[in-house]
C-alpha atoms as a PDB file:
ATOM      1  CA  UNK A   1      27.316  -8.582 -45.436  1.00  0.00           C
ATOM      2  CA  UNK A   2      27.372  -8.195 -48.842  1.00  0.00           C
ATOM      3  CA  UNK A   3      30.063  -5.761 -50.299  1.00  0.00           C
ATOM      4  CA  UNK A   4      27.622  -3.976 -52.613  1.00  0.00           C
ATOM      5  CA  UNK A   5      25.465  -3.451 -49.617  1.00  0.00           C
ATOM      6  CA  UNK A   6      28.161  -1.937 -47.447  1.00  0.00           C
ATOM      7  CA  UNK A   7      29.335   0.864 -50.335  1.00  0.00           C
ATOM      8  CA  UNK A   8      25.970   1.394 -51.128  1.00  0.00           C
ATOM      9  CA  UNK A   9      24.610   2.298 -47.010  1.00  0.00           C
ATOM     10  CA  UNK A  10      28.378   4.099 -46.787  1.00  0.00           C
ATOM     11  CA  UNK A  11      27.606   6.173 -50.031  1.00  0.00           C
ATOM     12  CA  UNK A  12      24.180   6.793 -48.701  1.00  0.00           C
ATOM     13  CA  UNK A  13      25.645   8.472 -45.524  1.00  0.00           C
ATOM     14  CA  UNK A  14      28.452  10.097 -47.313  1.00  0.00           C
ATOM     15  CA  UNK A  15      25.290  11.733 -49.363  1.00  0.00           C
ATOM     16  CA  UNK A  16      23.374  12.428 -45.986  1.00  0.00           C
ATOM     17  CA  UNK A  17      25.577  14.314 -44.781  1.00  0.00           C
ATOM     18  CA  UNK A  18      27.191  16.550 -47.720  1.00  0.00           C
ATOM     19  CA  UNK A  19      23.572  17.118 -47.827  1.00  0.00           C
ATOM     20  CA  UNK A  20      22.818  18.419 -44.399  1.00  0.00           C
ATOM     21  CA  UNK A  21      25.879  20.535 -44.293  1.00  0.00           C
ATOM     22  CA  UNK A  22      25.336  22.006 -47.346  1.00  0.00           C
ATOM     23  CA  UNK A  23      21.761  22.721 -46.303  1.00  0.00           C
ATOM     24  CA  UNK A  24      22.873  24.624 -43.084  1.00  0.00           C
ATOM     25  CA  UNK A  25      25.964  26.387 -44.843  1.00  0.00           C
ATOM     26  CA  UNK A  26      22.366  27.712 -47.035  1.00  0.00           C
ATOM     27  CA  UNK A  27      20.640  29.229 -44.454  1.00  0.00           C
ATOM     28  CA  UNK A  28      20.590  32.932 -43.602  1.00  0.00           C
ATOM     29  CA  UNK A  29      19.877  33.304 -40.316  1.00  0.00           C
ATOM     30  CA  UNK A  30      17.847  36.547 -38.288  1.00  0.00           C
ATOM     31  CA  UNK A  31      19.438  37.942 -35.720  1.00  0.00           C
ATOM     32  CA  UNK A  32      19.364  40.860 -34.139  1.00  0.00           C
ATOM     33  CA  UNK A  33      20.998  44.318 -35.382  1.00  0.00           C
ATOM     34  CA  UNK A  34      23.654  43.744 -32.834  1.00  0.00           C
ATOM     35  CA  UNK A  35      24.973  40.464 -33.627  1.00  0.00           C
ATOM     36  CA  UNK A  36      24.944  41.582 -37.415  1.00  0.00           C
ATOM     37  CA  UNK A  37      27.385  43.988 -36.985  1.00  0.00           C
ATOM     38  CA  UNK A  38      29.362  41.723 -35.511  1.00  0.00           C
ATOM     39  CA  UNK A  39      28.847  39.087 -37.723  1.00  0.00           C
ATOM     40  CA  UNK A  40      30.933  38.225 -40.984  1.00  0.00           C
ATOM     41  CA  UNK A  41      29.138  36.408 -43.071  1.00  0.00           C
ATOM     42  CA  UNK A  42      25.446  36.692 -44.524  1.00  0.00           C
ATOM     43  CA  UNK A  43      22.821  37.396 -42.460  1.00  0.00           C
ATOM     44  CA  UNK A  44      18.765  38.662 -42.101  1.00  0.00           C
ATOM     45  CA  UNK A  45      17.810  41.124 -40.121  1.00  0.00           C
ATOM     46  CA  UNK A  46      13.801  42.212 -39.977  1.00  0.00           C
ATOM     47  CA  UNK A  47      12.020  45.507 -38.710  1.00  0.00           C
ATOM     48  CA  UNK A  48      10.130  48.364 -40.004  1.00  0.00           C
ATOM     49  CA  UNK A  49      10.774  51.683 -41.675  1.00  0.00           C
ATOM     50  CA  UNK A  50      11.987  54.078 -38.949  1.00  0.00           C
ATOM     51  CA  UNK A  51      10.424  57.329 -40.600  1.00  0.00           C
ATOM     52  CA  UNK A  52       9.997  58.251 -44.603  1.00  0.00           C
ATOM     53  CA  UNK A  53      13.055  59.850 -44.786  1.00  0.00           C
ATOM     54  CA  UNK A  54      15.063  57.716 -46.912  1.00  0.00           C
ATOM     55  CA  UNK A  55      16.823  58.259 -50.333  1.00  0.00           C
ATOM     56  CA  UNK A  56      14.987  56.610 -53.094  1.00  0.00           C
ATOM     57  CA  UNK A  57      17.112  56.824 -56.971  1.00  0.00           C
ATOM     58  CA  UNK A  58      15.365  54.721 -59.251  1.00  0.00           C
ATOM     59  CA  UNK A  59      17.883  55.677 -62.275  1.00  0.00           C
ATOM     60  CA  UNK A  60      20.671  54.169 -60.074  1.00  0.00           C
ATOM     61  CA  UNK A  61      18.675  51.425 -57.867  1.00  0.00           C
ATOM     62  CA  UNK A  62      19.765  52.624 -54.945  1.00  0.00           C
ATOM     63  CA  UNK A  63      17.527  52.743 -51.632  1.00  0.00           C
ATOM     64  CA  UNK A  64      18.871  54.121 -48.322  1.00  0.00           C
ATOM     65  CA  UNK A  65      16.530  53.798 -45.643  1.00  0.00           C
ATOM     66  CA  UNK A  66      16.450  53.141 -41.875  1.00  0.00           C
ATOM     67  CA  UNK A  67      15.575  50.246 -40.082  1.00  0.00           C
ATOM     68  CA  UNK A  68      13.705  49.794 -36.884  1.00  0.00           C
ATOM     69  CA  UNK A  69      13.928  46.543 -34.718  1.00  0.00           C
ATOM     70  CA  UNK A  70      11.454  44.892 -32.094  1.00  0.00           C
ATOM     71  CA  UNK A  71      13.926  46.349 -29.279  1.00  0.00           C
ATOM     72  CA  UNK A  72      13.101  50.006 -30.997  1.00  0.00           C
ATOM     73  CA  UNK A  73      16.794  49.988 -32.348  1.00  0.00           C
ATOM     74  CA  UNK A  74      17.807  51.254 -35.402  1.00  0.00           C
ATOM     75  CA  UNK A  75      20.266  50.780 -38.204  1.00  0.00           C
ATOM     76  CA  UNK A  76      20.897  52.240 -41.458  1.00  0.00           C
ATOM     77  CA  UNK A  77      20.321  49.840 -44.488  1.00  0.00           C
ATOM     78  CA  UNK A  78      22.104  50.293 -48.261  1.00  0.00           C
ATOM     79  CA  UNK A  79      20.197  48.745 -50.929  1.00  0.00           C
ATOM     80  CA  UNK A  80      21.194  48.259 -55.081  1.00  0.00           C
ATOM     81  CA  UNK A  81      18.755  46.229 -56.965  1.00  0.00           C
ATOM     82  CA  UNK A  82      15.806  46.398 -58.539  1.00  0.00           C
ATOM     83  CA  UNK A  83      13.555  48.167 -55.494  1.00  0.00           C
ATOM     84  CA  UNK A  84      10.170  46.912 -54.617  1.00  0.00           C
ATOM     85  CA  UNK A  85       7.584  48.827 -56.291  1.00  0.00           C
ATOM     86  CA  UNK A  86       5.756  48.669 -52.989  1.00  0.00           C
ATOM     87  CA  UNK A  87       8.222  49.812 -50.408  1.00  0.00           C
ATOM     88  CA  UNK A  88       6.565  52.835 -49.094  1.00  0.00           C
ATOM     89  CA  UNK A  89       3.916  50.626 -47.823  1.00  0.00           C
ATOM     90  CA  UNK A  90       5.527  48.227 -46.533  1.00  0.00           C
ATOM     91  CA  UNK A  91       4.338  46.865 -42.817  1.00  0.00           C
ATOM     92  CA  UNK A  92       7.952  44.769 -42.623  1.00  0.00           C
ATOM     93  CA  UNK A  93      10.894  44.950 -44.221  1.00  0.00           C
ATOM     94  CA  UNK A  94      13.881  42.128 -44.444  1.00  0.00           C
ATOM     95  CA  UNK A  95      16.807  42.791 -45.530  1.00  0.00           C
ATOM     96  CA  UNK A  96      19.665  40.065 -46.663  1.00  0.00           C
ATOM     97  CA  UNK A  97      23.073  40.780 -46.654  1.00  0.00           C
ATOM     98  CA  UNK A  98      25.941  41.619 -44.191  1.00  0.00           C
ATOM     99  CA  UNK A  99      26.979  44.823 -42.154  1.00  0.00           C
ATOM    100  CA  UNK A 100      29.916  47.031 -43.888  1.00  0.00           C
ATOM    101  CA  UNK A 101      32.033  49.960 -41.805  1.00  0.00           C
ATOM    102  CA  UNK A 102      28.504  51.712 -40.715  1.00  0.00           C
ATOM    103  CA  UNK A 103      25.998  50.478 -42.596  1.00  0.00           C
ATOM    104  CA  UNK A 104      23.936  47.332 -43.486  1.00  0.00           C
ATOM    105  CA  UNK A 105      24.618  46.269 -47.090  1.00  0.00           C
ATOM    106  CA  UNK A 106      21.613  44.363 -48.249  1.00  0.00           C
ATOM    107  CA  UNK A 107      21.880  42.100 -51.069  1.00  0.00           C
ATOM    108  CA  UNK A 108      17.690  41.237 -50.990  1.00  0.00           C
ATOM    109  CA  UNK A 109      15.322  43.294 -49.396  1.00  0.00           C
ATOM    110  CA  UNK A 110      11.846  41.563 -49.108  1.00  0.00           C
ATOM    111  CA  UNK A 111       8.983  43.292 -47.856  1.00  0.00           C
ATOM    112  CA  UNK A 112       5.345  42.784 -46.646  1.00  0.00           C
ATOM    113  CA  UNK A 113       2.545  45.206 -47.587  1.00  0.00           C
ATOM    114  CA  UNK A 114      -0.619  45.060 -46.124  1.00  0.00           C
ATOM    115  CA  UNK A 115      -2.883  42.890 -46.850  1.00  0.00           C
ATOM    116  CA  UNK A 116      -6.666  43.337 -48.838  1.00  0.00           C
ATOM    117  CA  UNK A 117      -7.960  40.886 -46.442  1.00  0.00           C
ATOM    118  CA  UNK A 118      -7.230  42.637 -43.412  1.00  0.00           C
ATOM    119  CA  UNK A 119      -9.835  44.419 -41.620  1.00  0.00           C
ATOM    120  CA  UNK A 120     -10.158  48.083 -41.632  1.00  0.00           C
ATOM    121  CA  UNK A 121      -9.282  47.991 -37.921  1.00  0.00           C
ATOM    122  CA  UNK A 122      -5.546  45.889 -38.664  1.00  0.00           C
ATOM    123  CA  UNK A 123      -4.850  48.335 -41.580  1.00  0.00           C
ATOM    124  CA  UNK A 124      -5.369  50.965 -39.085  1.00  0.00           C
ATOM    125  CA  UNK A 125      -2.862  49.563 -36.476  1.00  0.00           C
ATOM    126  CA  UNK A 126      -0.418  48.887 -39.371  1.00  0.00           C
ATOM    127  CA  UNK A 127      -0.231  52.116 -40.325  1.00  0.00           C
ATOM    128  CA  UNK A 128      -0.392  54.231 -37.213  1.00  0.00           C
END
Protein backbone atom coordinates (compact mmCIF):
# COMPACT_ATOMS: atom_id res chain seq x y z
CA UNK A 1 0.00 0.00 0.00
CA UNK A 2 0.79 3.30 -0.49
CA UNK A 3 2.41 5.20 2.52
CA UNK A 4 0.16 8.25 2.19
CA UNK A 5 -2.73 5.88 2.27
CA UNK A 6 -1.67 4.09 5.42
CA UNK A 7 -1.13 7.62 7.62
CA UNK A 8 -4.03 8.92 6.16
CA UNK A 9 -6.70 5.55 7.24
CA UNK A 10 -4.33 5.54 10.69
CA UNK A 11 -5.04 9.37 11.21
CA UNK A 12 -8.60 8.74 10.33
CA UNK A 13 -8.94 6.20 13.24
CA UNK A 14 -6.78 8.11 15.56
CA UNK A 15 -9.66 10.94 14.81
CA UNK A 16 -12.51 8.26 15.25
CA UNK A 17 -11.78 7.54 18.22
CA UNK A 18 -10.60 10.87 20.16
CA UNK A 19 -13.92 11.58 18.77
CA UNK A 20 -16.06 8.92 20.32
CA UNK A 21 -14.40 9.22 23.64
CA UNK A 22 -14.70 12.63 23.83
CA UNK A 23 -18.35 12.31 22.87
CA UNK A 24 -19.11 9.85 25.80
CA UNK A 25 -16.77 11.75 28.39
CA UNK A 26 -19.84 14.66 27.12
CA UNK A 27 -22.69 12.98 28.15
CA UNK A 28 -24.59 13.48 31.39
CA UNK A 29 -26.25 10.63 32.15
CA UNK A 30 -29.97 10.10 34.31
CA UNK A 31 -29.91 8.01 36.91
CA UNK A 32 -31.69 7.56 39.67
CA UNK A 33 -31.49 9.74 43.05
CA UNK A 34 -29.64 6.87 44.55
CA UNK A 35 -26.85 6.31 42.30
CA UNK A 36 -26.35 10.23 42.28
CA UNK A 37 -25.44 10.39 45.60
CA UNK A 38 -23.15 8.01 45.09
CA UNK A 39 -21.83 9.21 42.11
CA UNK A 40 -18.78 11.71 41.64
CA UNK A 41 -18.96 13.23 38.71
CA UNK A 42 -21.85 15.09 36.73
CA UNK A 43 -24.96 13.71 36.49
CA UNK A 44 -29.09 14.28 35.58
CA UNK A 45 -31.53 13.40 37.63
CA UNK A 46 -35.48 14.09 36.54
CA UNK A 47 -38.80 14.26 38.68
CA UNK A 48 -41.33 16.67 39.77
CA UNK A 49 -41.80 19.31 42.42
CA UNK A 50 -42.55 17.46 45.69
CA UNK A 51 -44.88 20.31 47.18
CA UNK A 52 -44.58 24.40 46.74
CA UNK A 53 -42.62 24.78 49.56
CA UNK A 54 -39.39 25.79 48.28
CA UNK A 55 -37.20 28.97 48.77
CA UNK A 56 -37.30 31.17 45.80
CA UNK A 57 -34.54 34.62 46.09
CA UNK A 58 -34.49 36.20 42.90
CA UNK A 59 -31.94 39.07 44.22
CA UNK A 60 -29.48 36.18 44.92
CA UNK A 61 -30.57 33.40 42.19
CA UNK A 62 -30.95 30.97 44.46
CA UNK A 63 -33.81 28.18 44.24
CA UNK A 64 -34.16 25.43 46.88
CA UNK A 65 -36.74 23.09 46.10
CA UNK A 66 -37.53 19.36 46.44
CA UNK A 67 -37.48 16.78 44.05
CA UNK A 68 -39.74 13.86 43.53
CA UNK A 69 -38.70 10.69 41.49
CA UNK A 70 -40.79 7.95 39.52
CA UNK A 71 -40.08 5.56 42.67
CA UNK A 72 -41.94 8.52 44.85
CA UNK A 73 -38.40 9.36 46.37
CA UNK A 74 -37.28 12.52 47.17
CA UNK A 75 -34.21 14.69 47.33
CA UNK A 76 -33.44 18.16 48.05
CA UNK A 77 -32.06 20.21 45.02
CA UNK A 78 -29.72 23.68 45.36
CA UNK A 79 -29.95 25.84 42.46
CA UNK A 80 -27.77 29.42 41.53
CA UNK A 81 -28.45 30.74 38.16
CA UNK A 82 -30.63 32.60 36.42
CA UNK A 83 -34.15 30.63 37.50
CA UNK A 84 -36.73 29.76 34.97
CA UNK A 85 -39.34 32.28 34.83
CA UNK A 86 -41.72 29.36 34.60
CA UNK A 87 -40.81 27.07 37.43
CA UNK A 88 -43.92 27.09 39.42
CA UNK A 89 -45.55 25.44 36.57
CA UNK A 90 -43.46 23.22 35.71
CA UNK A 91 -44.87 19.42 34.91
CA UNK A 92 -40.90 18.11 35.05
CA UNK A 93 -38.04 19.32 36.29
CA UNK A 94 -34.17 18.21 35.40
CA UNK A 95 -31.67 19.12 37.16
CA UNK A 96 -27.72 18.91 36.07
CA UNK A 97 -25.12 18.76 38.38
CA UNK A 98 -23.69 16.44 41.13
CA UNK A 99 -24.77 15.54 44.81
CA UNK A 100 -22.77 17.59 47.69
CA UNK A 101 -22.81 16.43 51.70
CA UNK A 102 -26.90 16.42 51.63
CA UNK A 103 -27.99 18.03 48.88
CA UNK A 104 -28.12 18.00 45.02
CA UNK A 105 -26.10 20.90 43.59
CA UNK A 106 -27.52 21.66 40.21
CA UNK A 107 -25.53 23.47 37.78
CA UNK A 108 -28.76 23.57 34.97
CA UNK A 109 -32.12 23.07 35.87
CA UNK A 110 -34.41 22.59 32.76
CA UNK A 111 -37.96 22.35 33.05
CA UNK A 112 -41.18 21.45 31.09
CA UNK A 113 -44.39 23.49 31.45
CA UNK A 114 -47.43 22.43 30.09
CA UNK A 115 -48.21 22.61 26.98
CA UNK A 116 -51.11 25.04 24.95
CA UNK A 117 -51.78 22.11 22.86
CA UNK A 118 -52.74 19.81 25.43
CA UNK A 119 -56.24 19.06 26.03
CA UNK A 120 -58.13 20.38 28.89
CA UNK A 121 -58.34 16.79 30.18
CA UNK A 122 -54.02 16.33 30.14
CA UNK A 123 -53.72 19.82 31.79
CA UNK A 124 -55.99 18.47 34.32
CA UNK A 125 -53.93 15.27 35.07
CA UNK A 126 -50.76 17.45 35.03
CA UNK A 127 -51.77 19.44 37.56
CA UNK A 128 -53.68 17.30 40.00
Amino acid sequence: MNLKIVLALALLVVAGVFGVSSFKKSMTPYISFAEAKRSPGMVQVNGTLADRNYVLERDRQHLEFVLRDSKNETMKVEYRGVIPGNFDQATSIVAIGRYAGDHFEADQLLVKCPSKYQTKTEKARATA
